[in-house]
N, C-alpha and C. Protein backbone atom coordinates (compact mmCIF):
# COMPACT_ATOMS: atom_id res chain seq x y z
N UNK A 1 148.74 135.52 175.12
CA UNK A 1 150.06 134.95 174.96
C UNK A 1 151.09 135.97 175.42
N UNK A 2 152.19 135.51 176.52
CA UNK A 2 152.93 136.59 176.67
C UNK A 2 154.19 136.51 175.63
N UNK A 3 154.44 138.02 175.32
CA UNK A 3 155.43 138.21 174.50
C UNK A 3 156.36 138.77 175.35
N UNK A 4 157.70 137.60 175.09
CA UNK A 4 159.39 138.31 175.64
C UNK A 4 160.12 138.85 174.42
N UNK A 5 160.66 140.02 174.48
CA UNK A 5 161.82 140.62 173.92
C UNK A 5 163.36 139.70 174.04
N UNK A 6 163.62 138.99 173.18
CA UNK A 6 165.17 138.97 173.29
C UNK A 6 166.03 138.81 172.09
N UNK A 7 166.69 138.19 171.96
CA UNK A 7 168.13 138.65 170.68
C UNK A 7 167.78 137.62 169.81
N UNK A 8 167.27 136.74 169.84
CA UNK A 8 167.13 135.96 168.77
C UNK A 8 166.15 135.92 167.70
N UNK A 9 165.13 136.85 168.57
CA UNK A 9 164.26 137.83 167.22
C UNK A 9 164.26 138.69 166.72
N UNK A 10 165.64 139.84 167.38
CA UNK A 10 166.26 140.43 166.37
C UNK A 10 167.20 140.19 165.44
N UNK A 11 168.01 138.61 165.93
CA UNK A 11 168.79 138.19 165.34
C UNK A 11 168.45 137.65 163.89
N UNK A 12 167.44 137.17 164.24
CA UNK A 12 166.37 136.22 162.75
C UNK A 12 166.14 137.36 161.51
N UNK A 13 165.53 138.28 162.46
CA UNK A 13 164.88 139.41 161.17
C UNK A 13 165.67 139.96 160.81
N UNK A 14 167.20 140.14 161.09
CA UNK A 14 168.28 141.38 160.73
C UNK A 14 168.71 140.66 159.48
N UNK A 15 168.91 139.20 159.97
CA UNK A 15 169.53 138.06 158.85
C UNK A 15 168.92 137.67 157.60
N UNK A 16 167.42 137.58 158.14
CA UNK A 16 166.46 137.47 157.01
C UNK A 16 166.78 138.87 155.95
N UNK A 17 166.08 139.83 157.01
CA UNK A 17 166.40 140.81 155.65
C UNK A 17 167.70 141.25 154.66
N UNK A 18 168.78 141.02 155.84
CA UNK A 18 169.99 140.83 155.36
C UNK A 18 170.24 139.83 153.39
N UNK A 19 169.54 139.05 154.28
CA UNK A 19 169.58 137.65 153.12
C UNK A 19 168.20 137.36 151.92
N UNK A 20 167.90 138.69 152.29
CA UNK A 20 166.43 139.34 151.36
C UNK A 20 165.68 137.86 151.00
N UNK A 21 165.44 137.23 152.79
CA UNK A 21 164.59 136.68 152.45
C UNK A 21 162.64 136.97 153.00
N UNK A 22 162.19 136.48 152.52
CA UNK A 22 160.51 137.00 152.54
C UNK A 22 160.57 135.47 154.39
N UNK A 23 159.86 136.40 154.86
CA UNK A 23 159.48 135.07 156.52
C UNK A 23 158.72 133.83 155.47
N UNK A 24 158.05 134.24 155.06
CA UNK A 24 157.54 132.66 153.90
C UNK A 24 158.44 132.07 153.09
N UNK A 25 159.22 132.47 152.99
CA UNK A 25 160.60 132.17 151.66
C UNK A 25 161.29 131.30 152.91
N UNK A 26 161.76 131.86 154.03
CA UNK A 26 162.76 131.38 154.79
C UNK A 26 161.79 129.92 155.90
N UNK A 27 160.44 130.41 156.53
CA UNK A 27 159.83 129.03 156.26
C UNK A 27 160.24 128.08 155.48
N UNK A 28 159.61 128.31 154.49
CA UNK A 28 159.53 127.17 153.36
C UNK A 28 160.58 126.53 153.48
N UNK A 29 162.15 127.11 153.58
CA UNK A 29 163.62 126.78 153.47
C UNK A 29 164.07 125.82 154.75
N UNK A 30 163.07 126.32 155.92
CA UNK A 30 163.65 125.81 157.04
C UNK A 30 162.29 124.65 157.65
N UNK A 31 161.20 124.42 156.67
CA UNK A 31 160.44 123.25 156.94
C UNK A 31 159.35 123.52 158.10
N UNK A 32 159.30 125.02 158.43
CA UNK A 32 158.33 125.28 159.30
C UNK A 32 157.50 126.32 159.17
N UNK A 33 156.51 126.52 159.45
CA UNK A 33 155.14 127.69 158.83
C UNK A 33 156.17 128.61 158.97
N UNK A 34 155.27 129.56 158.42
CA UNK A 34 155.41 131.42 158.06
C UNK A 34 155.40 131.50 159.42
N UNK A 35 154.55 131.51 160.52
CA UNK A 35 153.41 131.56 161.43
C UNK A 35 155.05 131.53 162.53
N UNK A 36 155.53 130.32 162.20
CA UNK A 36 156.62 130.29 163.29
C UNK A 36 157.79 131.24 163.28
N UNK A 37 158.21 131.56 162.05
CA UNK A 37 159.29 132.42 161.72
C UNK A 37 158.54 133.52 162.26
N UNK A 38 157.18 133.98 162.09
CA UNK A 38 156.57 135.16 162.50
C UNK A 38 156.52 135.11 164.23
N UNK A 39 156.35 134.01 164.99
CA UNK A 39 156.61 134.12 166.39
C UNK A 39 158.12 134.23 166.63
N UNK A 40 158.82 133.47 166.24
CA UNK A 40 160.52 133.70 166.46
C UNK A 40 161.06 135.51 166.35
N UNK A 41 160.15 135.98 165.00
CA UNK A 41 160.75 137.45 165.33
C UNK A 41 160.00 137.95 165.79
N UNK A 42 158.79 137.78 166.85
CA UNK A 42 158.03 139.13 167.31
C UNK A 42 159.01 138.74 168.73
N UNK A 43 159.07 137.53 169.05
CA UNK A 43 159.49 137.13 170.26
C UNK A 43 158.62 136.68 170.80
N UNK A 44 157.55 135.70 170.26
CA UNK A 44 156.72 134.74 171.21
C UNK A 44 157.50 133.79 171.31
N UNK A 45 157.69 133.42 170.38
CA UNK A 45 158.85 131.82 170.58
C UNK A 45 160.55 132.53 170.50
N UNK A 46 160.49 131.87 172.00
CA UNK A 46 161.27 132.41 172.81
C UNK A 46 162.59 131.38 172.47
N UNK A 47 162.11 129.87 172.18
CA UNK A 47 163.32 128.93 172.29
C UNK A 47 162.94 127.98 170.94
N UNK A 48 163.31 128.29 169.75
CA UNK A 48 162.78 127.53 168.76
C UNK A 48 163.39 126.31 168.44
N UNK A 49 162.70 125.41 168.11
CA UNK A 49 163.34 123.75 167.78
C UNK A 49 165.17 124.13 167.13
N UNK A 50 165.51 122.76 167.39
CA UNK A 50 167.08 122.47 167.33
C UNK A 50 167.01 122.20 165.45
N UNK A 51 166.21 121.87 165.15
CA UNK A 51 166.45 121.57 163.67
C UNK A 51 166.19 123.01 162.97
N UNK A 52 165.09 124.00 163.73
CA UNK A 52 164.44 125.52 163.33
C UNK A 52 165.80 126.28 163.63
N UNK A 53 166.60 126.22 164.14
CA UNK A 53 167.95 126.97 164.33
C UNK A 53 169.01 125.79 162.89
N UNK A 54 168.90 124.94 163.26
CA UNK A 54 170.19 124.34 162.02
C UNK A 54 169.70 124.88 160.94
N UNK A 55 168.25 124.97 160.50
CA UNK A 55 167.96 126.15 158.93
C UNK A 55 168.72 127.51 159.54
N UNK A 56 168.32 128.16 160.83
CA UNK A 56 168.76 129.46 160.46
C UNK A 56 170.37 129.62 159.80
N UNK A 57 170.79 128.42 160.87
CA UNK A 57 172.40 128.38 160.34
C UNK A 57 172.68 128.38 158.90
N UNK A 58 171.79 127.18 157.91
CA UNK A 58 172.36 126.80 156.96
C UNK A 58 171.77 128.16 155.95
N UNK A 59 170.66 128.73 156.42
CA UNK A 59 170.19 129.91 155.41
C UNK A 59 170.13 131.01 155.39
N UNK A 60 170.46 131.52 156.86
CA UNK A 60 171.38 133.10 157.48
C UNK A 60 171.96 133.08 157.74
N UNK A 61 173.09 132.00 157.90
CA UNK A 61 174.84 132.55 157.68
C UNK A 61 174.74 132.20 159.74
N UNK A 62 173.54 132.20 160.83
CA UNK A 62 173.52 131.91 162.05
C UNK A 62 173.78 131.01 162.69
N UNK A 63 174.74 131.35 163.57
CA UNK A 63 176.28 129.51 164.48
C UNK A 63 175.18 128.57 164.63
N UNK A 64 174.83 127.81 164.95
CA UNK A 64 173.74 127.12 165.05
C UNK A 64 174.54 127.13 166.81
N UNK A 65 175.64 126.72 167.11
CA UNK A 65 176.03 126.57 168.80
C UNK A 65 175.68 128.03 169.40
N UNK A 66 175.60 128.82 168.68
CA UNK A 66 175.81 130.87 169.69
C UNK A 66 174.21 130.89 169.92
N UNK A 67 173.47 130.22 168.50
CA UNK A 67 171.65 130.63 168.84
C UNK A 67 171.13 129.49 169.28
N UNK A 68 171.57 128.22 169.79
CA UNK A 68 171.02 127.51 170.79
C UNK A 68 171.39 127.96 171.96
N UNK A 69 172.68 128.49 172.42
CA UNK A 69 173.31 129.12 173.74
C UNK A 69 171.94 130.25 173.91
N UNK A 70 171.92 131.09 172.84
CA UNK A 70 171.11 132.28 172.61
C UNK A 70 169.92 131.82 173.96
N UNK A 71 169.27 130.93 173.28
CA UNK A 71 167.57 130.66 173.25
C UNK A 71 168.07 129.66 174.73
N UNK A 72 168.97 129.14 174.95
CA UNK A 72 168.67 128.53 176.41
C UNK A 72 169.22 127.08 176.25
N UNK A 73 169.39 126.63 175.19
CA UNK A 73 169.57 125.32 175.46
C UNK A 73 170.76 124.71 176.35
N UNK A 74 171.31 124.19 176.94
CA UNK A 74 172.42 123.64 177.80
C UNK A 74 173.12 122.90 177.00
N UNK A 75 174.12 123.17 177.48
CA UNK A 75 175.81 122.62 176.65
C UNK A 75 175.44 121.47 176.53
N UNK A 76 174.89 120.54 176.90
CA UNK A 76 174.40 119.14 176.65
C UNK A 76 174.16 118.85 175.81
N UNK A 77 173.21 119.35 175.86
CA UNK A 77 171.69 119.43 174.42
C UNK A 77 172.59 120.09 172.94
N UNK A 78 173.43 120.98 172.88
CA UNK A 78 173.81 121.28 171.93
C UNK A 78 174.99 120.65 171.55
N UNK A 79 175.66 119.92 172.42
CA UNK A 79 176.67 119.10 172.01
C UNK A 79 175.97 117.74 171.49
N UNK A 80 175.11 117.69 171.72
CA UNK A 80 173.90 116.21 171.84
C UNK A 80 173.75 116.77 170.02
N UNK A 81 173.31 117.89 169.74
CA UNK A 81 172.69 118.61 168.57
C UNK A 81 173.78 118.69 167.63
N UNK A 82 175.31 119.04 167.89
CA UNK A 82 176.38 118.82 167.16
C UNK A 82 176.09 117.62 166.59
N UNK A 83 176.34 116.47 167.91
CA UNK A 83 177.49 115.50 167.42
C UNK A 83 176.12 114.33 166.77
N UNK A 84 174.75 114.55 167.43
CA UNK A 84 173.91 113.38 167.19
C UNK A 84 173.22 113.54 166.49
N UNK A 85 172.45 114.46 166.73
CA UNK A 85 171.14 114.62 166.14
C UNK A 85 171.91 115.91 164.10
N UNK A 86 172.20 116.30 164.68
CA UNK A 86 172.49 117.00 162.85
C UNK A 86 174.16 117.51 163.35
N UNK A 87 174.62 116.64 162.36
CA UNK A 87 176.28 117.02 162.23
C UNK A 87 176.46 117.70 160.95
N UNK A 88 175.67 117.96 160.09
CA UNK A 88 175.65 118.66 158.81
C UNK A 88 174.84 119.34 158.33
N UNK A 89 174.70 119.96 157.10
CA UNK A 89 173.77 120.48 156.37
C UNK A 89 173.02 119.22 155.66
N UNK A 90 173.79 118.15 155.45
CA UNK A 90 173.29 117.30 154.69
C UNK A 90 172.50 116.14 155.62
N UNK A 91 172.86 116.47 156.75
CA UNK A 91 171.94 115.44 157.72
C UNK A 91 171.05 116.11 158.21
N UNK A 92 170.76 117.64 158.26
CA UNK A 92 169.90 118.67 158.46
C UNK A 92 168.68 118.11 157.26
N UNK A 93 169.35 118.39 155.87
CA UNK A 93 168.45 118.20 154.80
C UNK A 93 167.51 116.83 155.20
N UNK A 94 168.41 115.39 155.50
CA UNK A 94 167.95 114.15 155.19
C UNK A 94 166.97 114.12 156.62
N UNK A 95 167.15 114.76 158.14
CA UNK A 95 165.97 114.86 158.88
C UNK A 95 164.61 115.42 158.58
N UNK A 96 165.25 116.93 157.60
CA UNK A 96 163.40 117.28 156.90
C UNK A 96 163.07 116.30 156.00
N UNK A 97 164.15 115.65 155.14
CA UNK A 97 162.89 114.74 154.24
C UNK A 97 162.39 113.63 154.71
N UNK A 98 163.19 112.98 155.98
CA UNK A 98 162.44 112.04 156.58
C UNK A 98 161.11 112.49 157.03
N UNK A 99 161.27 113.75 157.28
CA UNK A 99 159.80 114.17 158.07
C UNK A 99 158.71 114.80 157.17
N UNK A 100 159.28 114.85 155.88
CA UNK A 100 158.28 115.36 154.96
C UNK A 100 157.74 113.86 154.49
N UNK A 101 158.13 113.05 154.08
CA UNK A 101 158.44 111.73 153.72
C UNK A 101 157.32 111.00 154.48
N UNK A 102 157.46 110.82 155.90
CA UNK A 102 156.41 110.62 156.59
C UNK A 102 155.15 111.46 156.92
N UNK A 103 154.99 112.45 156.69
CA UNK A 103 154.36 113.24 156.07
C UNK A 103 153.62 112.58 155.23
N UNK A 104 154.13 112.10 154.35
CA UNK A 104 153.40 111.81 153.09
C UNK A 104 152.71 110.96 153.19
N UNK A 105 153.57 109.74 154.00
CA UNK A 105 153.26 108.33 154.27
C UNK A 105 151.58 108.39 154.96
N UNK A 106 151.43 109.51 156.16
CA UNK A 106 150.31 109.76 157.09
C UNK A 106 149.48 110.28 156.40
N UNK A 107 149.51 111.07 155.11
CA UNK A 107 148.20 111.70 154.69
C UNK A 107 148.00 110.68 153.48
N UNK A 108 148.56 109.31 153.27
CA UNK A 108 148.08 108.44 152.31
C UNK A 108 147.42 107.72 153.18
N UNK A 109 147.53 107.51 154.24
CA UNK A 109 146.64 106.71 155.38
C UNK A 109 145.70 107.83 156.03
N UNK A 110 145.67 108.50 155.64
CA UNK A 110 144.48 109.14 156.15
C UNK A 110 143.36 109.03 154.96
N UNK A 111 144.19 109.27 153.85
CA UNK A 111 143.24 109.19 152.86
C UNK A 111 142.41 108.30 152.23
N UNK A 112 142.80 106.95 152.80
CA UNK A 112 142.73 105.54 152.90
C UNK A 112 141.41 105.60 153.68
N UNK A 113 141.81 106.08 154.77
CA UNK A 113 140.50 106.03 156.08
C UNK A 113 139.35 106.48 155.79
N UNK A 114 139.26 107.98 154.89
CA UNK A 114 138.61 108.64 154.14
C UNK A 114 137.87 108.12 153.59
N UNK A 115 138.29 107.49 152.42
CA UNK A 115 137.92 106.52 151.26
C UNK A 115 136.67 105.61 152.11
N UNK A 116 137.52 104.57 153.02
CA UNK A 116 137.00 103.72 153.62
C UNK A 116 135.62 104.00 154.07
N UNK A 117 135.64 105.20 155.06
CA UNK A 117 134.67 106.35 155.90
C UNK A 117 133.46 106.47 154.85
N UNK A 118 133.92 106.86 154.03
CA UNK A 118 132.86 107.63 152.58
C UNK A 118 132.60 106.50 151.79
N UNK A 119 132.96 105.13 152.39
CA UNK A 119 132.02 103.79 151.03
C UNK A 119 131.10 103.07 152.20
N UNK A 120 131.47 103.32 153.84
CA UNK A 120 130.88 102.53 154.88
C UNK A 120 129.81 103.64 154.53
N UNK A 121 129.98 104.76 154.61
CA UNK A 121 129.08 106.10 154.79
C UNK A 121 127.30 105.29 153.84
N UNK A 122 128.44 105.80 152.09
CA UNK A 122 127.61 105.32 151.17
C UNK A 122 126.69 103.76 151.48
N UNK A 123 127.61 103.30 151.46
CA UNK A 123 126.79 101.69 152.16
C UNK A 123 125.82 101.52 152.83
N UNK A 124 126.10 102.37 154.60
CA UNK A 124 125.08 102.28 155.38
C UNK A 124 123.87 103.29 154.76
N UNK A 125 123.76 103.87 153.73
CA UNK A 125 122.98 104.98 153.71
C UNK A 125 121.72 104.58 153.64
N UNK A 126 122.20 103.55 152.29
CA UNK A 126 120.95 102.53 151.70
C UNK A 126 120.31 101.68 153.04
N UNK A 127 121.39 100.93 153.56
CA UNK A 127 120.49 100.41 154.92
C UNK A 127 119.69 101.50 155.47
N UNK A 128 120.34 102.49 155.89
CA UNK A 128 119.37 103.78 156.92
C UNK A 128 118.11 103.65 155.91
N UNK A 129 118.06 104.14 154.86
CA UNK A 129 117.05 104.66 154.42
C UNK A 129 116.18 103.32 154.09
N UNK A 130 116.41 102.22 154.15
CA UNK A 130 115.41 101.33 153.93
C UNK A 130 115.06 101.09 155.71
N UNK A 131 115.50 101.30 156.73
CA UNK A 131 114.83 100.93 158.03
C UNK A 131 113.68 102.29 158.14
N UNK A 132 114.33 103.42 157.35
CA UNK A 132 112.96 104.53 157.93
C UNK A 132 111.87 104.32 157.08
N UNK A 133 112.25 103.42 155.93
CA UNK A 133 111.00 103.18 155.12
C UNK A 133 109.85 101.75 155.85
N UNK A 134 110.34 101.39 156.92
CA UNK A 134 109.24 100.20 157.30
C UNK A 134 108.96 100.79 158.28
N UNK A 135 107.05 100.06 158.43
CA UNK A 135 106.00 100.72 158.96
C UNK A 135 106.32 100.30 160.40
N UNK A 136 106.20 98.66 160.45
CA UNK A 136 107.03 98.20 162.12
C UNK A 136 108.31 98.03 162.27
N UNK A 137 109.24 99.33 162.32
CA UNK A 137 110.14 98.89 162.69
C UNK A 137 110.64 99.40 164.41
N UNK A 138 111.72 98.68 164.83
CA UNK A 138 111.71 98.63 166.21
C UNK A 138 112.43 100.24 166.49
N UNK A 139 111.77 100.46 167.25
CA UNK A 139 112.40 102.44 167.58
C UNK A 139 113.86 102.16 167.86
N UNK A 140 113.99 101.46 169.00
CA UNK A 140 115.14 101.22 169.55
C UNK A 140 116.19 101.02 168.32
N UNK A 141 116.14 100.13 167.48
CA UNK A 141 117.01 99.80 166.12
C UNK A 141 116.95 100.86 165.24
N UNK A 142 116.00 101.97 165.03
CA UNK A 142 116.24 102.67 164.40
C UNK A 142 116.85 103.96 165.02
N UNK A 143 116.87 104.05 166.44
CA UNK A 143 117.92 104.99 166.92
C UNK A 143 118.68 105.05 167.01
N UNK A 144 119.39 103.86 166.84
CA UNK A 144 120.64 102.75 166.36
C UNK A 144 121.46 103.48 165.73
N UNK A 145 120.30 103.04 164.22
CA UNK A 145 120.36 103.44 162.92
C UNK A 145 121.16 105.05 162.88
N UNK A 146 119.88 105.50 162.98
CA UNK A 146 119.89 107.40 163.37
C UNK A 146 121.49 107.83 163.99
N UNK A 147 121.72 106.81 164.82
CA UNK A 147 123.40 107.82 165.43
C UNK A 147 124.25 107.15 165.10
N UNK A 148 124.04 106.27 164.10
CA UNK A 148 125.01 105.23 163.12
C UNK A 148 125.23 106.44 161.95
N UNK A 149 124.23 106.83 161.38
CA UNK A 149 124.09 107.90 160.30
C UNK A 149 124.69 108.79 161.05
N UNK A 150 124.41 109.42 161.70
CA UNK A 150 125.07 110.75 162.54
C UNK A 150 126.28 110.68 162.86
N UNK A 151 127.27 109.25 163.56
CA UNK A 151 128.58 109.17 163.51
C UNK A 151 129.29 109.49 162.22
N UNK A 152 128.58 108.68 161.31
CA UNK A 152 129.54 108.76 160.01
C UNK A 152 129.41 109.82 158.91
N UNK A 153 128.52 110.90 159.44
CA UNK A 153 128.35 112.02 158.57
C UNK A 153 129.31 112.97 159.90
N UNK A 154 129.49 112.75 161.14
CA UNK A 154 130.79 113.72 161.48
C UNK A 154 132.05 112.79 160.91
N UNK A 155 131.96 112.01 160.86
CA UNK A 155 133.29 111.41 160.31
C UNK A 155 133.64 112.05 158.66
N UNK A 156 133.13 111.83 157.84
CA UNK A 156 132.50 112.54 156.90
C UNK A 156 133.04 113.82 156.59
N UNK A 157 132.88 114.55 157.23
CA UNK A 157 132.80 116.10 157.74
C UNK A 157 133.90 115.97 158.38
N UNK A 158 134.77 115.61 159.63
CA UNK A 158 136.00 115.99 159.79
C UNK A 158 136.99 115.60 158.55
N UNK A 159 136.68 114.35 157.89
CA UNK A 159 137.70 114.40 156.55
C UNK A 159 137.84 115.33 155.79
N UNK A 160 136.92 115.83 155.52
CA UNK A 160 136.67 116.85 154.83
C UNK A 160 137.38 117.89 155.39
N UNK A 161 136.90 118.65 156.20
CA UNK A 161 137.96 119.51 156.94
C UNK A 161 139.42 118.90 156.76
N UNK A 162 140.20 118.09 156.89
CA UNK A 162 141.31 117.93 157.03
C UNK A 162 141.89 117.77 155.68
N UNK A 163 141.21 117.25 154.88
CA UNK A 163 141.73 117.69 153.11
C UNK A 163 141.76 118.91 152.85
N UNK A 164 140.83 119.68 152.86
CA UNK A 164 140.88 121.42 153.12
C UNK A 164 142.20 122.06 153.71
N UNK A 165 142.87 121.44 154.94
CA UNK A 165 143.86 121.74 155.12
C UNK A 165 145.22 121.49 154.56
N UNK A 166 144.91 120.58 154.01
CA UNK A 166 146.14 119.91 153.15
C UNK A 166 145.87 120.23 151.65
């Protein structure tokens, strides 16, 4: 990954510490990993989201218009970012909870799928295991079988992983 040097990752960390906040504290505040605040000040992320600058504004005291100029964005885009997309702190706030919100909405439908995944799982199991129990049964149908079982134990297994993450 190449790393650029420029002002807006010294700008972040002077403010943070300024504002004795922890890069996880000021995450948390601004709705995006540790991970990103940690690229913004080494200087991997060179041009960070329009909503990742309206936190810096609302929680280091940073213009939100001087550190989009900063990072590159065009008078467009930040007049677009004034007047449309966040005219406040309070329309700043109501874009993260829409997006936490849906958030929520997606990991209840995932969990749904889950559910679903893990009773087809359970279900077919009993079928699998009664086709390997007959003496004539057709190979072909039971290879079927075999990567019927095998789909839904990776299915299975990526849910799993993805609850782990959450």
């Amino acid at each position: 990954m190449f790393k650029q040097k420029n002002n807006i990752s010294e700008l972040v960390k002077d403010a943070r510490k300024k504002n004795k906040l922890s890069a996880r504290k000021l995450a948390e505040l601004c709705d995006v990993s540790h991970t990103e605040i940690n690229n913004i000040e080494s200087g991997v992320r060179i041009k960070p989201a329009l909503l990742t600058l309206k936190g810096f504004e609302k929680y280091l005291g940073l213009s939100f218009k001087d550190t989009a100029k900063m990072v590159g964005y065009s008078d467009e885009t930040i007049k677009y970012g004034e007047k449309n997309i966040i005219v406040s702190y309070e329309m700043y706030d109501k874009v993260v909870e829409g997006y936490k919100e849906e958030q929520k909405h997606m990991l209840f439908k995932l969990d749904q799928k889950r559910h679903l995944a893990l009773d087809t799982k359970e279900a077919f199991s009993e079928i699998h295991k009664y086709l390997n129990e007959q003496e004539n049964i057709d190979k072909e149908l039971l290879d079927k079988a075999d990567s019927i079982d095998r789909y839904l134990t990776e299915i299975e297994r990526k849910y799993e992983s993805i609850n782990k993450e959450n």
